[in-house]
Protein backbone atom coordinates (compact mmCIF):
# COMPACT_ATOMS: atom_id res chain seq x y z
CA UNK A 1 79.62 126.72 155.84
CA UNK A 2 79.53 123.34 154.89
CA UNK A 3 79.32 121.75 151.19
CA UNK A 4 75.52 120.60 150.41
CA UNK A 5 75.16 117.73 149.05
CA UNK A 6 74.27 117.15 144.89
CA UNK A 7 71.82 114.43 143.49
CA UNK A 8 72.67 112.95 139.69
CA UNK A 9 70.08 110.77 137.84
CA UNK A 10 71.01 108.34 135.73
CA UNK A 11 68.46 107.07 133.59
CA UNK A 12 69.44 103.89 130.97
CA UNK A 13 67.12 105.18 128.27
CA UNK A 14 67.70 101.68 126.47
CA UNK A 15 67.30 99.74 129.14
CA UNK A 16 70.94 98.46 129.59
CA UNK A 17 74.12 99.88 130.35
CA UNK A 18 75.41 99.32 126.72
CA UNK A 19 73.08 102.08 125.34
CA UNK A 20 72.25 105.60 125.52
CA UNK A 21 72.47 107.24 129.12
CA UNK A 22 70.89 110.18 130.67
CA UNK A 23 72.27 112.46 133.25
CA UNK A 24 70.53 115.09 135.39
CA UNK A 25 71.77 117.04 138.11
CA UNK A 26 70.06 118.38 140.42
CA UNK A 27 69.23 122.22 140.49
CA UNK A 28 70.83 122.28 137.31
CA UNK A 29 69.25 123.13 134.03
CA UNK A 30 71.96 120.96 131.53
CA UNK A 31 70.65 117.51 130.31
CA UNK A 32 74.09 115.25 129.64
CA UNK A 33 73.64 112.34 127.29
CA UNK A 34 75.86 109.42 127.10
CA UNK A 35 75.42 107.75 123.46
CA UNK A 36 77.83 105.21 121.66
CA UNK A 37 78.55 106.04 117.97
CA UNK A 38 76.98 104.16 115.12
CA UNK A 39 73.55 102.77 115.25
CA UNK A 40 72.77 104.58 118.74
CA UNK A 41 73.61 107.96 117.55
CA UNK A 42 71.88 107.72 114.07
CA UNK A 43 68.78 106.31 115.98
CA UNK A 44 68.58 109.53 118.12
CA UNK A 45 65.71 110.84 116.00
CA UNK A 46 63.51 110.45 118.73
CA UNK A 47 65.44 113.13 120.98
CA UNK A 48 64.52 116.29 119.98
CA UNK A 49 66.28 118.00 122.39
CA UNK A 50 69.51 116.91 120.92
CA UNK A 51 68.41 119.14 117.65
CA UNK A 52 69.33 122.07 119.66
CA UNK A 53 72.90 123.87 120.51
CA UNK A 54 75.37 122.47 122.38
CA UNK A 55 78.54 121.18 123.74
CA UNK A 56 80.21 117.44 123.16
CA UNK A 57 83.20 115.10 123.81
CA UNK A 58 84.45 112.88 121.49
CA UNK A 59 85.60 109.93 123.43
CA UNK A 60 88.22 107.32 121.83
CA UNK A 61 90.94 105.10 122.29
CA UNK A 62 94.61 106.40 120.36
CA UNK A 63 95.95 102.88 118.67
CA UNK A 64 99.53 103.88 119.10
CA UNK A 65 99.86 104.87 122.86
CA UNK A 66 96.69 103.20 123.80
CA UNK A 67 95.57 106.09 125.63
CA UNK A 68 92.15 107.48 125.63
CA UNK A 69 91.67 110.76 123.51
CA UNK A 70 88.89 113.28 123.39
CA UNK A 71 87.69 116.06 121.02
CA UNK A 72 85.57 119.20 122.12
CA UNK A 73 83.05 120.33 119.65
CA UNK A 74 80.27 122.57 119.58
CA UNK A 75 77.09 123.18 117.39
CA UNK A 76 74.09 124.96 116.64
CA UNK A 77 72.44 121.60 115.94
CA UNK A 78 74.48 118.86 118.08
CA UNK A 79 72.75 115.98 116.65
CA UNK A 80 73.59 117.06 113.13
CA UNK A 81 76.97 118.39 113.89
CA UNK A 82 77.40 114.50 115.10
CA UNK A 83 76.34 113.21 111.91
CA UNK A 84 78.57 115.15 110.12
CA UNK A 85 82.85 114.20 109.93
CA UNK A 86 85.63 115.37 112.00
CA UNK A 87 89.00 116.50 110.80
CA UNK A 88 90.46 113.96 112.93
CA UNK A 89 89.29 111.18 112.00
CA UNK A 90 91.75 109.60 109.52
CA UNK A 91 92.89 106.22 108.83
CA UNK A 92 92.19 104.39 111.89
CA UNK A 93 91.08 107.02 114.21
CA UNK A 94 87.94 106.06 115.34
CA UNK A 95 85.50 107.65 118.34
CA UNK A 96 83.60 105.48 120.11
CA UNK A 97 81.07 107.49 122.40
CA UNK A 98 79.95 111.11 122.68
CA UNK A 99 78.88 113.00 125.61
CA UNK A 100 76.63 115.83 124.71
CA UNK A 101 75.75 118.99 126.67
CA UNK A 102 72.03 120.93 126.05
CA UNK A 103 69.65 122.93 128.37
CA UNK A 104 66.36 122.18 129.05
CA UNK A 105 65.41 125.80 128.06
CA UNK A 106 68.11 126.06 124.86
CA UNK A 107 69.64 129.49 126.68
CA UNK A 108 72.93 128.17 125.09
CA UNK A 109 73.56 130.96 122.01
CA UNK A 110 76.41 130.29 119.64
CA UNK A 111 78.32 133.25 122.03
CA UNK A 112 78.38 130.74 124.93
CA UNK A 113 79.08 126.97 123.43
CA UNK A 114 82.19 129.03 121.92
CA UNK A 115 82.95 130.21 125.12
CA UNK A 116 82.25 126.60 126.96
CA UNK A 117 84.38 124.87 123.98
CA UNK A 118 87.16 126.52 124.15
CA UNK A 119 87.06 126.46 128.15
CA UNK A 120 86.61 122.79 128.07
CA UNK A 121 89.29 122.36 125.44
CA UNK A 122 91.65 123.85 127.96
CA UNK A 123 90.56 122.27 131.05
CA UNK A 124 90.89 119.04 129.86
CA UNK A 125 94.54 120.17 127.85
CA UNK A 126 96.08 121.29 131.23
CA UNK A 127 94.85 118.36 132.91
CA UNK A 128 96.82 116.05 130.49
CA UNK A 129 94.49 113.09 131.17
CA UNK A 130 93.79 112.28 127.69
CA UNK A 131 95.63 113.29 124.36
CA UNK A 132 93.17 116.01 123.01
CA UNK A 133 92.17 115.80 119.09
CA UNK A 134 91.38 119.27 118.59
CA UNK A 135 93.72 120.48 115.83
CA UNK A 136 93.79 124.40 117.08
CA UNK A 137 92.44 125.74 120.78
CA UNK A 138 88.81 127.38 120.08
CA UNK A 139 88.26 130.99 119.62
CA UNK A 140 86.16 132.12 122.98
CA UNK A 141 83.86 134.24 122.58
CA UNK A 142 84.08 137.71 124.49
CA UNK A 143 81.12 137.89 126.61
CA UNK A 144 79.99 139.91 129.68
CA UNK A 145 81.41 139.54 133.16
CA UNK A 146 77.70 137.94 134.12
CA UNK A 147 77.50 135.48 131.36
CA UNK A 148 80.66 134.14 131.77
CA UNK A 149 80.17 133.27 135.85
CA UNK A 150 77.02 132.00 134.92
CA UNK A 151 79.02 129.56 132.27
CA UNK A 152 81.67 129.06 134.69
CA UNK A 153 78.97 127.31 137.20
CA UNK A 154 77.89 125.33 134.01
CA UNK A 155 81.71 124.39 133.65
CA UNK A 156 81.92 123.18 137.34
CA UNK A 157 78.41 121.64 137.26
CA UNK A 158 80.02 119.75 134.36
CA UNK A 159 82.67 118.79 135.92
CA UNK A 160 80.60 116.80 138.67
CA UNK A 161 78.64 114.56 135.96
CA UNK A 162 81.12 114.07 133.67
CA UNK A 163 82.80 111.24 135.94
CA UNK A 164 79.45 109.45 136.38
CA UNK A 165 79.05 109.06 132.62
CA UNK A 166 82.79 107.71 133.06
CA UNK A 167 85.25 110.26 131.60
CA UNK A 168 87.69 112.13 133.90
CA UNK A 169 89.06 113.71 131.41
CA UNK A 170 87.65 117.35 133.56
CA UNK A 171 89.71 116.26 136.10
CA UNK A 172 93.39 117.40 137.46
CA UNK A 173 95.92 114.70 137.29
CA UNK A 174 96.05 112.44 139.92
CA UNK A 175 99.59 113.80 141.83
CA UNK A 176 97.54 117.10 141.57
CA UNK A 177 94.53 115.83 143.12
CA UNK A 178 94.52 117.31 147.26
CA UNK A 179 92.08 114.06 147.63
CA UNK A 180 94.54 111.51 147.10
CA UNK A 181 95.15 108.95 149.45
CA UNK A 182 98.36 106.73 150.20
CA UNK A 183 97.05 103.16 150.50
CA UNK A 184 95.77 104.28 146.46
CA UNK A 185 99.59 104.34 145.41
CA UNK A 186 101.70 101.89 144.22
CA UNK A 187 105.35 101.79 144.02
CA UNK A 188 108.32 100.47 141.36
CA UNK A 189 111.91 100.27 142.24
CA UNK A 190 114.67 98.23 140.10
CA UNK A 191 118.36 98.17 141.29
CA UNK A 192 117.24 99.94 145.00
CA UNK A 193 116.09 102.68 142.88
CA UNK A 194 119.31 103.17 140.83
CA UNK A 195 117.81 101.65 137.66
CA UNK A 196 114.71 103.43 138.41
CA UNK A 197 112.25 104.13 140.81
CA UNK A 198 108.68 105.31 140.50
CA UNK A 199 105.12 106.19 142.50
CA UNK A 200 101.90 105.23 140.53
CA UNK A 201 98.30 104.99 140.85
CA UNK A 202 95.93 102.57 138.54
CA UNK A 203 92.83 104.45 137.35
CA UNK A 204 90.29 103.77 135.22
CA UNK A 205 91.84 106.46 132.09
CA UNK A 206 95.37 104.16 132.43
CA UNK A 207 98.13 103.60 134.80
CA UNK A 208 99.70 106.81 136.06
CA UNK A 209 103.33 107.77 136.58
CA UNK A 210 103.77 110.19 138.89
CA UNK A 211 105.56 113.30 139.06
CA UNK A 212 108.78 113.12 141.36
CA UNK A 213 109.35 109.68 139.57
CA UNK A 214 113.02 109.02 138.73
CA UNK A 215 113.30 107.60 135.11
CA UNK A 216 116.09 105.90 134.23
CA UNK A 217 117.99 108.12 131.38
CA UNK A 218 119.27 104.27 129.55
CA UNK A 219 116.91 102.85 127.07
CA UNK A 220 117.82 99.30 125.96
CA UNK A 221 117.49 98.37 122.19
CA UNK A 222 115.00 95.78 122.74
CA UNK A 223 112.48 98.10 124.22
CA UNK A 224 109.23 98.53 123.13
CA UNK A 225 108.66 100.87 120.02
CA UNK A 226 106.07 102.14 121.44
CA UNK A 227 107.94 102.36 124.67
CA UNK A 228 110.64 104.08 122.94
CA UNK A 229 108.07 106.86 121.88
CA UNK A 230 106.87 107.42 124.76
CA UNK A 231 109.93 108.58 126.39
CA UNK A 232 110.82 110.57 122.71
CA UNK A 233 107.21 112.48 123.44
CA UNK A 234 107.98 113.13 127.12
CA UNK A 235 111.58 113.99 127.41
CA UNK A 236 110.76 117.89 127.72
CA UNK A 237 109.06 116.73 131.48
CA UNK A 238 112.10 114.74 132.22
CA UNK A 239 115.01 117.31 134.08
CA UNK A 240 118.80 116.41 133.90
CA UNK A 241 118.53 114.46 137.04
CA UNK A 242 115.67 112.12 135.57
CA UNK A 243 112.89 113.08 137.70
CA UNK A 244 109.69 113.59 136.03
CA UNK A 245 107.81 116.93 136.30
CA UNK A 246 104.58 115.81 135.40
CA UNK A 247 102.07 112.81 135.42
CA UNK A 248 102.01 110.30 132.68
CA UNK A 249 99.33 108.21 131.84
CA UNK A 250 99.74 104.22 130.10
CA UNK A 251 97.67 101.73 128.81
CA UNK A 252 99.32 99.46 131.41
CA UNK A 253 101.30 98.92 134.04
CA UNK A 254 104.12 96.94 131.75
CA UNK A 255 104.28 99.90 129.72
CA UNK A 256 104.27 102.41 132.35
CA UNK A 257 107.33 100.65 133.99
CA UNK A 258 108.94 99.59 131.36
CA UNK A 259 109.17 103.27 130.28
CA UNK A 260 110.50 103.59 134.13
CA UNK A 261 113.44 101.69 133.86
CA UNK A 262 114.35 101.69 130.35
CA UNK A 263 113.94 98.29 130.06
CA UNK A 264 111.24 95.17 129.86
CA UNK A 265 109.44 94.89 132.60
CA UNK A 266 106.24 92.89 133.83
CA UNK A 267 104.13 95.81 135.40
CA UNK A 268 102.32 93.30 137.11
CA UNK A 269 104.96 91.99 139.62
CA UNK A 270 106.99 95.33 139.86
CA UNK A 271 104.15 97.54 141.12
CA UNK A 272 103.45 96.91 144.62
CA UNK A 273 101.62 98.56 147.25
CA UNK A 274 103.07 100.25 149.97
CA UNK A 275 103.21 96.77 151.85
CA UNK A 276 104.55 95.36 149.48
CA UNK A 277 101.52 93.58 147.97
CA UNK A 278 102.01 92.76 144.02
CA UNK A 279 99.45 94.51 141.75
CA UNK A 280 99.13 91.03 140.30
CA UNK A 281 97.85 89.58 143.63
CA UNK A 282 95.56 92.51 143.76
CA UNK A 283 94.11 92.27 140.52
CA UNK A 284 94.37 88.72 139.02
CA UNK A 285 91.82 86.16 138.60
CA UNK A 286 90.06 87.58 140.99
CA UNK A 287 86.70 88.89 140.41
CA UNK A 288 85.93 92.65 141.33
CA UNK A 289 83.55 92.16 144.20
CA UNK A 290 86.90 90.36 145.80
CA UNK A 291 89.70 93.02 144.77
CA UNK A 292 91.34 94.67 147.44
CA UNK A 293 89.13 96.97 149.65
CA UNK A 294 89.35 100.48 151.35
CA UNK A 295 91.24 99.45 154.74
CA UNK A 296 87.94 101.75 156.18
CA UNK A 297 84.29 101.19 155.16
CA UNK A 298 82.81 104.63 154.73
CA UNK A 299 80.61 105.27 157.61
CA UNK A 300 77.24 106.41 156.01
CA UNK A 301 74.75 108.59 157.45
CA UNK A 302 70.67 109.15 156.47
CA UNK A 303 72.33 111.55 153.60
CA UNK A 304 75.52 110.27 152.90
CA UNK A 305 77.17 113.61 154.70
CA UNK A 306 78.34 115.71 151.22
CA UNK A 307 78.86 112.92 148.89
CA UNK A 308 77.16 113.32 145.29
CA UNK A 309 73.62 110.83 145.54
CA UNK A 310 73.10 108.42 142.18
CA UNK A 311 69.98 106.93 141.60
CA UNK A 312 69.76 103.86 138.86
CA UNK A 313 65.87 103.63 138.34
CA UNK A 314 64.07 100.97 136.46
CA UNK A 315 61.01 99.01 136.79
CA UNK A 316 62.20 96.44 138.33
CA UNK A 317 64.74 97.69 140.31
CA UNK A 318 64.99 101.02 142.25
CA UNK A 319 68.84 102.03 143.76
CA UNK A 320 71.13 104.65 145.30
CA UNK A 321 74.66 104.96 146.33
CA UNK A 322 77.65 107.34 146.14
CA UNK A 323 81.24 107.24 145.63
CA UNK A 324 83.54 107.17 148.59
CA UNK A 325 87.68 107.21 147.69
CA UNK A 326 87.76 104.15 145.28
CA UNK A 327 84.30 102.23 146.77
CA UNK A 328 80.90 102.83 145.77
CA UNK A 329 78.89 102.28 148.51
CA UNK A 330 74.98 101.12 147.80
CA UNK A 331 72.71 102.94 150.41
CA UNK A 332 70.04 100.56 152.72
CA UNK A 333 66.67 100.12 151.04
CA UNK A 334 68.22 100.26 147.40
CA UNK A 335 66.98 97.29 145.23
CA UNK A 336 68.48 94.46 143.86
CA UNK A 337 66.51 92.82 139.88
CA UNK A 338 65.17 89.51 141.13
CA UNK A 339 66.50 87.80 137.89
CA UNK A 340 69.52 87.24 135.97
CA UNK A 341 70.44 87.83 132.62
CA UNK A 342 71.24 84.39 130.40
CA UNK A 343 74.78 85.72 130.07
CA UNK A 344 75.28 86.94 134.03
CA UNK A 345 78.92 86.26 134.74
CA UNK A 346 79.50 83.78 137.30
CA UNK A 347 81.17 86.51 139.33
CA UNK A 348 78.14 88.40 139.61
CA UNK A 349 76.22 85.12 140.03
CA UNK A 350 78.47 84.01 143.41
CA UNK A 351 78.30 88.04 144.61
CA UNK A 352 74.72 88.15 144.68
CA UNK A 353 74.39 84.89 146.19
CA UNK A 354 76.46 85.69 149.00
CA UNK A 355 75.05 88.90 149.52
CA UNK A 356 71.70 87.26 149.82
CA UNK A 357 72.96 83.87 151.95
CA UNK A 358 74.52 86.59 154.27
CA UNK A 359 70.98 88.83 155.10
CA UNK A 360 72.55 91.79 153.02
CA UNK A 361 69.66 91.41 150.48
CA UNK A 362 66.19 90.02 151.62
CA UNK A 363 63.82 90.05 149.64
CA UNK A 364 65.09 91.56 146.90
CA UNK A 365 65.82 95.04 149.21
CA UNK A 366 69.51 96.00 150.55
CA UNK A 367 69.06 96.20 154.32
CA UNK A 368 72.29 97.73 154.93
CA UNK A 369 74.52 100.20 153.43
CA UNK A 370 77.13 97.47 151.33
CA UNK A 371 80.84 98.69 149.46
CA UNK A 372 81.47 97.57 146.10
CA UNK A 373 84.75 97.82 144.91
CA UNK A 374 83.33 100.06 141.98
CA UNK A 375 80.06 101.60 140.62
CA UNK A 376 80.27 98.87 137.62
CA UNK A 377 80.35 96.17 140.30
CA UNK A 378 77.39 97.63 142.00
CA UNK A 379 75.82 98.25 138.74
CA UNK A 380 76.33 94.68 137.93
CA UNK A 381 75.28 92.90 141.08
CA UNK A 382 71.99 95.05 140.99
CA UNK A 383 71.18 94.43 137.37
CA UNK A 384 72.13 91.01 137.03
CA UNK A 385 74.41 91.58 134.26
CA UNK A 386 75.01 93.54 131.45
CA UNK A 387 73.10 91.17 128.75
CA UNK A 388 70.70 92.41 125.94
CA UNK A 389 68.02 90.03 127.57
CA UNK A 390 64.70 91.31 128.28
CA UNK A 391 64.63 90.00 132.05
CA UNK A 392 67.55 92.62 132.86
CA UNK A 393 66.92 95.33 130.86
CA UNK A 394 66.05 98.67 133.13
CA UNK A 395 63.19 101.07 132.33
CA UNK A 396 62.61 105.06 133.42
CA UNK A 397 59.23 104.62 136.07
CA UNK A 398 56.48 106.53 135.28
């Protein structure tokens, strides 16, 4: 029997993408909320629902690997569990955002957000995307063979949004991944592979070293400290012959090869494709609606097959796509904010000309199905940009 297709709504409940987000799936009781730290979580006084218990991710940024990190939490009151500090949080540790997990119906008893922490804190520990702040693994509760499939289906229900509030830190690493696809990879080789020689993959958590990599065992003095580290922290996944037993995720491609070869290296030129295109040409200067595309454009039917439906809905805009490989596709009839913000990049100016010069927007409606080279690009081109301004700020209809 085949997969049925899901539907996630994504509601901007500030009006831009900056702001607090609101995620609903469908046939699915959990209400996700997006919300950065600061002002936007001290202002969510006006969410009662967050006054209830819960799951939540701490998102950051580590300063000295420059990777992402994440801490799982639970409380009996998220909102006020928010408010309140963190162990980890010293010196310059600093989270950013929070994702936060309630039901519509608050079924969640302290029993099962100790049982959804702690199988979240694993999850996301064995899939080694980000470095996890969580001092010591969470007690789990010990619950009933029916509760815990019922959380399990939360878990994987989870698992589906969590990407669309743009985290993957659910998600396996990418050589584990049985949807990865070749043209995705890139490729490093110094010396015809003697002085290294590597398969990666750029993704929006870092750039990813795959296992199977050989890493050079030399490190030269003038290497990076941080470099340097790196291979210190790793050399348990690193066998006697050099090749690496697990994924690795940077904060660039310079660092990633660098760590590669054992030497400085511009990540840039090294990384190619597997014909031989730099990641430089792919990338540079080049705005996102122009980066390389999927050598295939999806072919879409009434219900996009199985893929997962989002829906951005404002007042003056109204649109729907899906994710297909590393393209977001925008489905026929979504449509497009007749005006600009003040601060609209020029990228996003020229896109949304051209889509409009070319017939693929008339009168403010998509009239075909159109690939964007991401869901921000999409997000972008439909909004007009991601100013403040009140002429592109988006509003839940009634």
């Amino acid at each position: 029997m085949p997969s049925l297709g899901k539907s996630i709504d994504l509601y901007l409940m500030d009006g831009t993408a900056t702001g607090r987000w609101q995620a609903t799936l469908s046939n699915w009781n959990c209400i996700a909320y997006k919300i950065p730290r600061d002002d936007d979580v001290k202002n969510c006084n006006d969410l009662p629902e967050l006054h209830a218990p819960g799951v939540y991710f701490l998102f950051g940024r580590d300063d000295e690997s420059n990777r992402q990190f994440v801490y799982v939490g639970e409380g009996d009151d998220v909102l006020k569990r928010l408010m309140q500090p963190h162990g980890f949080e010293k010196g310059d540790t600093f989270w950013t955002e929070v994702v936060a997990l309630v039901t519509s119906d608050n079924i969640l008893d302290k029993g099962k957000i100790k049982y959804l922490e702690n199988r979240f804190h694993g999850i996301i520990s064995d899939a080694k995307r980000y470095i996890v702040k969580n001092a010591n693994t969470p007690t789990q509760s010990q619950l009933p063979k029916k509760t815990r499939d019922l959380l399990e289906e939360f878990i994987m229900n989870a698992q589906i949004v969590m990407p669309a509030l743009g985290h993957k830190a659910l998600e396996p690493q990418p050589s584990h991944d049985n949807g990865e696809k070749q043209e995705d990879l890139l490729y490093f080789s110094r010396s015809h592979g003697k002085g290294g020689k590597a398969t990666g993959k750029l993704e929006d958590d870092g750039f990813w070293v795959l296992k199977g990599s050989y890493i050079y065992p030399e490190a030269a003095d003038y290497l990076p400290a941080g470099v340097k580290k790196a291979r210190e922290q790793h050399a348990a996944i690193i066998n006697k012959a050099g090749i690496l037993q697990e994924d690795i995720s940077f904060g660039s491609p310079s660092y990633a090869s660098s760590f590669v070869c054992g030497k400085n290296s511009n990540g840039l030129i090294e990384w190619k494709n597997a014909d031989g295109v730099l990641l430089k040409e792919m990338t540079e200067d080049a705005p996102p609606a122009k980066k390389k595309a999927p050598t295939r454009k999806p072919k879409v039917s009434e219900d996009a097959g199985d893929a997962i439906i989002l829906h951005l809905a404002g007042k003056k805009a109204v649109a729907h796509g899906y994710v297909s490989g590393d393209a977001f596709i925008v489905l026929k009839g979504s449509e497009i904010c007749p005006e600009e913000c003040a601060s609209c990049r020029e990228w996003i100016k020229i896109h949304r000309k051209e889509l409009i010069d070319a017939g693929t927007v008339k009168d403010g409606v998509f009239t075909e199905d159109t690939t964007f080279s991401s869901p921000s690009a999409a997000a972008a081109c439909i909004v007009g940009g991601e100013s403040n301004g009140k002429s592109c700020e988006l509003q839940t209809k009634a």
